[in-house]
PDB file of N, CA and C in Angstrom:
ATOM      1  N   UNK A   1       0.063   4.458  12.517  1.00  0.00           N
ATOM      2  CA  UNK A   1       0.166   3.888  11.177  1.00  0.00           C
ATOM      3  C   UNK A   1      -0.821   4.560  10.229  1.00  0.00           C
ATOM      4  N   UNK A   2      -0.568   4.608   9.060  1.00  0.00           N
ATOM      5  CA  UNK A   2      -1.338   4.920   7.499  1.00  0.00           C
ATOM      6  C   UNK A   2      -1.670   3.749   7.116  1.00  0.00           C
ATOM      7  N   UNK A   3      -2.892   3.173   7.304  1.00  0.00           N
ATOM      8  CA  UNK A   3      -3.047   2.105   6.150  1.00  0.00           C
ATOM      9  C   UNK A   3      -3.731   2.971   4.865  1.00  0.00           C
ATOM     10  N   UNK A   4      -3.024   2.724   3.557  1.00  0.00           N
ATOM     11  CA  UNK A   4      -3.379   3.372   2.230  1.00  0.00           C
ATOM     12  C   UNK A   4      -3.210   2.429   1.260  1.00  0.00           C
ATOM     13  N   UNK A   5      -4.673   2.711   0.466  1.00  0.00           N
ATOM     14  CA  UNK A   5      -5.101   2.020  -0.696  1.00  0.00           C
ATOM     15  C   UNK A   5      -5.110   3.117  -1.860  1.00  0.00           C
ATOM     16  N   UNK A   6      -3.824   3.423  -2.659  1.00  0.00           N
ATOM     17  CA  UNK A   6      -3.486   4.660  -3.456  1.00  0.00           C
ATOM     18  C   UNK A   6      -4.327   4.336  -5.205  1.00  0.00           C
ATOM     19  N   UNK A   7      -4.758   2.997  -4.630  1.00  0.00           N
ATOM     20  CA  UNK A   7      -5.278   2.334  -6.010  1.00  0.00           C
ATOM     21  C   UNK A   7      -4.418   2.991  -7.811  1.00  0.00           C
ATOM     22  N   UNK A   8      -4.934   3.532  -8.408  1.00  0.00           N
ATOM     23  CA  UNK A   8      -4.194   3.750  -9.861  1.00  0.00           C
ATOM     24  C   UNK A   8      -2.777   4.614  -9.553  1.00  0.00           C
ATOM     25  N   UNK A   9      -2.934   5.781  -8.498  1.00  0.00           N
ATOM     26  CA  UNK A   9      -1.763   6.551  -7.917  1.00  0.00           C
ATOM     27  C   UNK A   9      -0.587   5.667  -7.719  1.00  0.00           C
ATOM     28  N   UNK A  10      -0.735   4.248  -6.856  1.00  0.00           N
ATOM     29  CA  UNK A  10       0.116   3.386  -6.504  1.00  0.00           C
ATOM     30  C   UNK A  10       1.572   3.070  -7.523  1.00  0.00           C
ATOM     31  N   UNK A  11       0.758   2.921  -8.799  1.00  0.00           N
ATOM     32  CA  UNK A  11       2.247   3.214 -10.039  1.00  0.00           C
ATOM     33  C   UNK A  11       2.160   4.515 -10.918  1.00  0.00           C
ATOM     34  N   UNK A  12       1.410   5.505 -10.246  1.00  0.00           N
ATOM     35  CA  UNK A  12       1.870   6.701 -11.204  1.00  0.00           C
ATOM     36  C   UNK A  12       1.811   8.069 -10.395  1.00  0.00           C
ATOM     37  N   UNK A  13       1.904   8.154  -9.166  1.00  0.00           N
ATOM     38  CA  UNK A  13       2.110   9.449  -8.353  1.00  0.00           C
ATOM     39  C   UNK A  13       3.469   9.129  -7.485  1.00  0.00           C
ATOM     40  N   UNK A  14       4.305   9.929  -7.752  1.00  0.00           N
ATOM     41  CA  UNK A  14       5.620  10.145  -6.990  1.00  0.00           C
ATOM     42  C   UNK A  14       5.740  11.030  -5.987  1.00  0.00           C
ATOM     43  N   UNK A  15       4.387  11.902  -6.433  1.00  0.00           N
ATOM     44  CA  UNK A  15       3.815  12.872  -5.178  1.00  0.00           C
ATOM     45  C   UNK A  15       3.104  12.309  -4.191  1.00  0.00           C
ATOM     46  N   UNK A  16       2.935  11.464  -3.869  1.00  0.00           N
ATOM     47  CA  UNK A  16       2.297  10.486  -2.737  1.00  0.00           C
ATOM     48  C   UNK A  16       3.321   9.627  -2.124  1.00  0.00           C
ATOM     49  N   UNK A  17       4.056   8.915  -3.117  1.00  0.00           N
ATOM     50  CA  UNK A  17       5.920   8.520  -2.048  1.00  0.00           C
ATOM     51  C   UNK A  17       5.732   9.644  -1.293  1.00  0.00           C
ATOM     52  N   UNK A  18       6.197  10.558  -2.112  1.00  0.00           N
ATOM     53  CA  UNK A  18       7.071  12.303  -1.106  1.00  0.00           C
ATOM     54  C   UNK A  18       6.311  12.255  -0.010  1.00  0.00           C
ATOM     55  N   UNK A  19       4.859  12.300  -0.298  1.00  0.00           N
ATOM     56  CA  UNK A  19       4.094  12.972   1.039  1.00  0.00           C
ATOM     57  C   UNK A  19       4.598  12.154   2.247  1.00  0.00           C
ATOM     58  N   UNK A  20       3.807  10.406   1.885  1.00  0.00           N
ATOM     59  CA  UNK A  20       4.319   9.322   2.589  1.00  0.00           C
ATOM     60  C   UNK A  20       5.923   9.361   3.305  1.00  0.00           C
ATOM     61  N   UNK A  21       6.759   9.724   2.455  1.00  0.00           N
ATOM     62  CA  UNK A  21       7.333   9.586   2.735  1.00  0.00           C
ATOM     63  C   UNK A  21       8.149  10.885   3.663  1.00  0.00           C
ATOM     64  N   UNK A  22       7.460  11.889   3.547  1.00  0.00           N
ATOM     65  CA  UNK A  22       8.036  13.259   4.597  1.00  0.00           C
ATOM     66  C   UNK A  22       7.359  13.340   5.738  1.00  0.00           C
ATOM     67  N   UNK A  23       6.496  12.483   6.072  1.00  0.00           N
ATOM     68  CA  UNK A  23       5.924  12.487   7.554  1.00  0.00           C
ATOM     69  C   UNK A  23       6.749  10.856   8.250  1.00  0.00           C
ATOM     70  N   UNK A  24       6.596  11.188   9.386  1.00  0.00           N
ATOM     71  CA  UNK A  24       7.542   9.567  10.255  1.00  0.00           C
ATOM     72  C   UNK A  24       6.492   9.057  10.886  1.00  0.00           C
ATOM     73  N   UNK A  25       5.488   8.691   9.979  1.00  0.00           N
ATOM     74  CA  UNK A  25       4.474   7.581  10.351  1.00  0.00           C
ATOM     75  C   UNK A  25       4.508   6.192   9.145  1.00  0.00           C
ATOM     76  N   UNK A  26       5.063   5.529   9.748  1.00  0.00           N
ATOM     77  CA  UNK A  26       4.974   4.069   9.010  1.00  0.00           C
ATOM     78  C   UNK A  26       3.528   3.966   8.286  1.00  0.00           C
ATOM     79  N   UNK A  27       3.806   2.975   7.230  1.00  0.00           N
ATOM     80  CA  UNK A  27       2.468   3.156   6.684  1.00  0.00           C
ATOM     81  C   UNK A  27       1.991   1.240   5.911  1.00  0.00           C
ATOM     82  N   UNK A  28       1.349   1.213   5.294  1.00  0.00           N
ATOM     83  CA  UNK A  28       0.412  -0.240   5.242  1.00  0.00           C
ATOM     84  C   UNK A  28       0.368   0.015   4.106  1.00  0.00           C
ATOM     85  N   UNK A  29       0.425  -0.492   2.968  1.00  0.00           N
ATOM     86  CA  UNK A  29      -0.022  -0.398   1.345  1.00  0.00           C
ATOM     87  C   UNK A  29      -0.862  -1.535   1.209  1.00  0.00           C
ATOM     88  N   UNK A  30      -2.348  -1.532   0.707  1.00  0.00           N
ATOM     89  CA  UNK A  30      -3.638  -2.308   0.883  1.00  0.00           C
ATOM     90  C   UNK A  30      -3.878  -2.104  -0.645  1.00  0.00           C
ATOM     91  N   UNK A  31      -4.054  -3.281  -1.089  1.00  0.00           N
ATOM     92  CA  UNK A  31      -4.512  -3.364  -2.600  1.00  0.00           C
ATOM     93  C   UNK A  31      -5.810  -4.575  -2.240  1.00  0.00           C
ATOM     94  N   UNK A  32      -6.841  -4.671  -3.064  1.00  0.00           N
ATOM     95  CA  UNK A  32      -7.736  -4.961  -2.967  1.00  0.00           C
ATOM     96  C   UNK A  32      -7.830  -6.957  -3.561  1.00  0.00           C
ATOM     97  N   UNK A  33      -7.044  -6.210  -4.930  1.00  0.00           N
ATOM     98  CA  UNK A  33      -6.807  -7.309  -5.769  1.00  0.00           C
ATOM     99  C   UNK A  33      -5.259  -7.725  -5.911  1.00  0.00           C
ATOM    100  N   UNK A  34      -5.525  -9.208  -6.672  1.00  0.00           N
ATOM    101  CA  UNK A  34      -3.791  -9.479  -6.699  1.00  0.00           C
ATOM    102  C   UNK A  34      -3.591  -8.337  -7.672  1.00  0.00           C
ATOM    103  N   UNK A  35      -2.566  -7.565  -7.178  1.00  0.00           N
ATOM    104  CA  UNK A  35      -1.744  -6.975  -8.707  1.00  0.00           C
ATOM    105  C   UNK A  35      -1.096  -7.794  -9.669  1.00  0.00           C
ATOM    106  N   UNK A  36      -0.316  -8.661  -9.082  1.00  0.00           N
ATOM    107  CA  UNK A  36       0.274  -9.375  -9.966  1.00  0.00           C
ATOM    108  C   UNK A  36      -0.268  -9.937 -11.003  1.00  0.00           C
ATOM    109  N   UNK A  37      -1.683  -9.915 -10.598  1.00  0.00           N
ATOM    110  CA  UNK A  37      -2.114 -11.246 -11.434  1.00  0.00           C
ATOM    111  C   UNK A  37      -3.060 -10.023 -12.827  1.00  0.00           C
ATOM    112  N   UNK A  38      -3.195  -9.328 -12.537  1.00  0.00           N
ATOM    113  CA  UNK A  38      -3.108  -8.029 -13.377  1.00  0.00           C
ATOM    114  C   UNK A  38      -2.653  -7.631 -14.570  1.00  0.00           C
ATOM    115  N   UNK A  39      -2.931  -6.739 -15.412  1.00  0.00           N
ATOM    116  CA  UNK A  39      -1.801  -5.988 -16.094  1.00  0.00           C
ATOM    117  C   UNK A  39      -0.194  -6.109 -15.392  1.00  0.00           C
ATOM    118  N   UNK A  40       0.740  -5.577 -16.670  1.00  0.00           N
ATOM    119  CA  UNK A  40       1.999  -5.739 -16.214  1.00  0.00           C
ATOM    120  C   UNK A  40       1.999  -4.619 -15.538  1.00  0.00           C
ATOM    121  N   UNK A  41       1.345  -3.361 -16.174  1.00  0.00           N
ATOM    122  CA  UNK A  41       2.446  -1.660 -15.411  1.00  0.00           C
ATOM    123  C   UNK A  41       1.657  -1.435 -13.617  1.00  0.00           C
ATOM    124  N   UNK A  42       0.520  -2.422 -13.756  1.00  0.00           N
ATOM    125  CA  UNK A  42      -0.143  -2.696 -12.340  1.00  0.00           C
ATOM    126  C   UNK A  42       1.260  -3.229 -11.194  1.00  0.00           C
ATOM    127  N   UNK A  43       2.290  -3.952 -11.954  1.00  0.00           N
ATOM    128  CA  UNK A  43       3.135  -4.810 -11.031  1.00  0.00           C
ATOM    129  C   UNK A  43       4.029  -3.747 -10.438  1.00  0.00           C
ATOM    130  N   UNK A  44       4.172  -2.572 -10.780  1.00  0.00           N
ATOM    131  CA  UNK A  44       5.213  -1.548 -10.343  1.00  0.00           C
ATOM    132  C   UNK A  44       4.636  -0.603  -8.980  1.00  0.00           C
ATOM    133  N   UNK A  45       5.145  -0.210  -7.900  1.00  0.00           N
ATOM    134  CA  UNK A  45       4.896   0.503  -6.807  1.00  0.00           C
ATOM    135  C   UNK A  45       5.296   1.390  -6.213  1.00  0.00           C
ATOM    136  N   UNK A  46       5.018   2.714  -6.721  1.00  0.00           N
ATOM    137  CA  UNK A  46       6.097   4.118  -6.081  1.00  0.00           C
ATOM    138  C   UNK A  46       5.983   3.862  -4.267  1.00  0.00           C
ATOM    139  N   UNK A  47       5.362   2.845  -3.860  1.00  0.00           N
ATOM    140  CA  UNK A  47       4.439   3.267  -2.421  1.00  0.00           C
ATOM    141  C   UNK A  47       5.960   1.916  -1.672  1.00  0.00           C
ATOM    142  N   UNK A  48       5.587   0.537  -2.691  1.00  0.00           N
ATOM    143  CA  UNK A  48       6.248  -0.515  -1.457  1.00  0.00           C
ATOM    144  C   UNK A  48       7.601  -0.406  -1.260  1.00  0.00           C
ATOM    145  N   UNK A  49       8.840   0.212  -1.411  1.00  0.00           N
ATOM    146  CA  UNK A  49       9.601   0.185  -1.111  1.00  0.00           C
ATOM    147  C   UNK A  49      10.352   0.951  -0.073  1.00  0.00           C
ATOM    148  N   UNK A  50       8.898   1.884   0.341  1.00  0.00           N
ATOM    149  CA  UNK A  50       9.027   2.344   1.436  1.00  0.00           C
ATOM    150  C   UNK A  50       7.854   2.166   2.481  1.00  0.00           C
ATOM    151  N   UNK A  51       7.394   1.281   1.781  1.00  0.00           N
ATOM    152  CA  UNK A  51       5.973   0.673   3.216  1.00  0.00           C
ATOM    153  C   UNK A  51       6.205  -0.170   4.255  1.00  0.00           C
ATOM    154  N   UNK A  52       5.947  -0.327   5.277  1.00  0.00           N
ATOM    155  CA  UNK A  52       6.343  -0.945   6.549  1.00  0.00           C
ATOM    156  C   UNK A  52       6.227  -2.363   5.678  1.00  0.00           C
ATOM    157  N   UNK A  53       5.147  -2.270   5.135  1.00  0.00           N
ATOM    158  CA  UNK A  53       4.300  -3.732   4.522  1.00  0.00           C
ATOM    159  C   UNK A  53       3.241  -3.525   3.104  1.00  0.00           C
ATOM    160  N   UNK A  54       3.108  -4.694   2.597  1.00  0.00           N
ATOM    161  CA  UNK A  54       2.106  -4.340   1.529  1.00  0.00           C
ATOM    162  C   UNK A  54       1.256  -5.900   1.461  1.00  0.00           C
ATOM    163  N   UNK A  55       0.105  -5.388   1.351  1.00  0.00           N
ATOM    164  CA  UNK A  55      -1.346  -6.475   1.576  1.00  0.00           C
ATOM    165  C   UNK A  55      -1.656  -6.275   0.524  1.00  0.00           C
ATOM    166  N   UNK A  56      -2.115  -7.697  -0.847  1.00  0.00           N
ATOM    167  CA  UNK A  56      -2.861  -7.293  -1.586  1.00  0.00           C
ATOM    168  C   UNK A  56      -3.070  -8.935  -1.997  1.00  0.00           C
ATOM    169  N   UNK A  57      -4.462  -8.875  -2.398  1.00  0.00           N
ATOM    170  CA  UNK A  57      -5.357  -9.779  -2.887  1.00  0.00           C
ATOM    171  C   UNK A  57      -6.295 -10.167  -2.053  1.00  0.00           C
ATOM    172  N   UNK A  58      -6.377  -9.903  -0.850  1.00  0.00           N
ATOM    173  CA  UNK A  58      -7.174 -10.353   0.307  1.00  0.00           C
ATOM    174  C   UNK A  58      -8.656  -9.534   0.195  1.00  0.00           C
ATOM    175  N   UNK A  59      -9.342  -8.737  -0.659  1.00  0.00           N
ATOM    176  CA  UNK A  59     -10.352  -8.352  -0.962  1.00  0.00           C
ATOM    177  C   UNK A  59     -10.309  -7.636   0.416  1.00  0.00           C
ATOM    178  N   UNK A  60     -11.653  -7.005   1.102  1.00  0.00           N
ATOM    179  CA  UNK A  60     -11.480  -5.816   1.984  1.00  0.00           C
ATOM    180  C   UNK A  60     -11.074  -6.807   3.612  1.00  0.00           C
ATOM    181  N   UNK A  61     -10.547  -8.061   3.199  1.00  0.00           N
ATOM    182  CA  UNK A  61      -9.957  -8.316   4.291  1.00  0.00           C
ATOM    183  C   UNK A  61      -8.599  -7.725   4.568  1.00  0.00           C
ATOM    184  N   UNK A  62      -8.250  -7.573   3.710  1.00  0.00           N
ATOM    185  CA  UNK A  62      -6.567  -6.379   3.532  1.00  0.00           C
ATOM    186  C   UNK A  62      -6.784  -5.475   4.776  1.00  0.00           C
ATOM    187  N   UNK A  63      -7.935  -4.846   4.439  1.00  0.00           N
ATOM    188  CA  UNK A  63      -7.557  -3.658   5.722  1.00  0.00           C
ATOM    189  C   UNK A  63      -7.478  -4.441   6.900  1.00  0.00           C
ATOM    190  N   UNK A  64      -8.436  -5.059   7.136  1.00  0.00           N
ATOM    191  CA  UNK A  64      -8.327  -5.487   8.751  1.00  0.00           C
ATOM    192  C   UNK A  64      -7.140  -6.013   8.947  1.00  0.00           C
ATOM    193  N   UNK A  65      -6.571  -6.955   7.653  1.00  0.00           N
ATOM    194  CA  UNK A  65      -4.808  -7.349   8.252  1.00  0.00           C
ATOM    195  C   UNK A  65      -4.078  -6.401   8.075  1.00  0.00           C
ATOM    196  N   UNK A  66      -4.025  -5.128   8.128  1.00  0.00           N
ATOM    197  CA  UNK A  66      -3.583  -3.953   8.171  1.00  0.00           C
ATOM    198  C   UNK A  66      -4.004  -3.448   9.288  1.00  0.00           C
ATOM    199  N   UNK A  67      -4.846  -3.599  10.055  1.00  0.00           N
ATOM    200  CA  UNK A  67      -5.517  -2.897  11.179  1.00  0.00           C
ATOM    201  C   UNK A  67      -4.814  -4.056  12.461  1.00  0.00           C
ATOM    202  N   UNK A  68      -4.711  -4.587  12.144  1.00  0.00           N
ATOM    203  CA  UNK A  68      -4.516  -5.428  12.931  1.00  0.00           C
ATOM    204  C   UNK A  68      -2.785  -5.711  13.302  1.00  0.00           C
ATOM    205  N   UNK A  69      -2.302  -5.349  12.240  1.00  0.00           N
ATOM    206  CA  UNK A  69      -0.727  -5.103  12.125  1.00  0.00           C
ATOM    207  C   UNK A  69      -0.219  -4.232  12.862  1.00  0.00           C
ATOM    208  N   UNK A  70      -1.213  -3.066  12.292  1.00  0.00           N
ATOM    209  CA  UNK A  70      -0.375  -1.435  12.763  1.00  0.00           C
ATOM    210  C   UNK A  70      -1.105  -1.581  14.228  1.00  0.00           C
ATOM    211  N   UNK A  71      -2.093  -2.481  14.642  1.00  0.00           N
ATOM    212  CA  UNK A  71      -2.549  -2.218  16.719  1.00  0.00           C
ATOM    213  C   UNK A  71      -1.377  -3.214  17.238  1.00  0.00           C
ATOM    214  N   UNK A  72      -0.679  -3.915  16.585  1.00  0.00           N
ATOM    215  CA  UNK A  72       0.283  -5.043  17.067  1.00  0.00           C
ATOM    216  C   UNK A  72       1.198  -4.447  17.377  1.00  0.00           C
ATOM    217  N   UNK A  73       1.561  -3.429  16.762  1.00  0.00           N
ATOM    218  CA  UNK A  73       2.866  -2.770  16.404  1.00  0.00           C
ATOM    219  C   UNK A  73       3.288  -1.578  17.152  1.00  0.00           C
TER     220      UNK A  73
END
């Protein structure tokens, strides 16, 4: 697994889908904060519609439920 926190990239690199998305390793999308609760253009995600999963608001507990996902898995 990739767990990745693309932070500002997350809604504005399409070159990071591609990458993500041309290797066949599942991957974790980890946001720190709620997005939602955010700006609006924060609510958009080149990353989740191809992420195994996406964690966000859990502060740096995100990763570990990401770490803990991808050893389950």
């Amino acid at each position: 697994y990739i767990i990745i926190n693309a932070a500002a990239y997350t809604h504005t690199s399409v070159a990071i889908r591609d990458a993500l998305s041309a290797v066949d390793i599942p991957f974790v999308e980890v946001h720190l904060s709620n997005v939602y609760k955010r700006e609006a253009f924060r609510h958009h995600s080149y990353l989740s519609s191809t992420a195994q999963g996406v964690i966000a608001g859990l502060g740096a507990f995100g990763y570990e439920a990401a770490l803990l996902y991808a050893l389950a898995g």
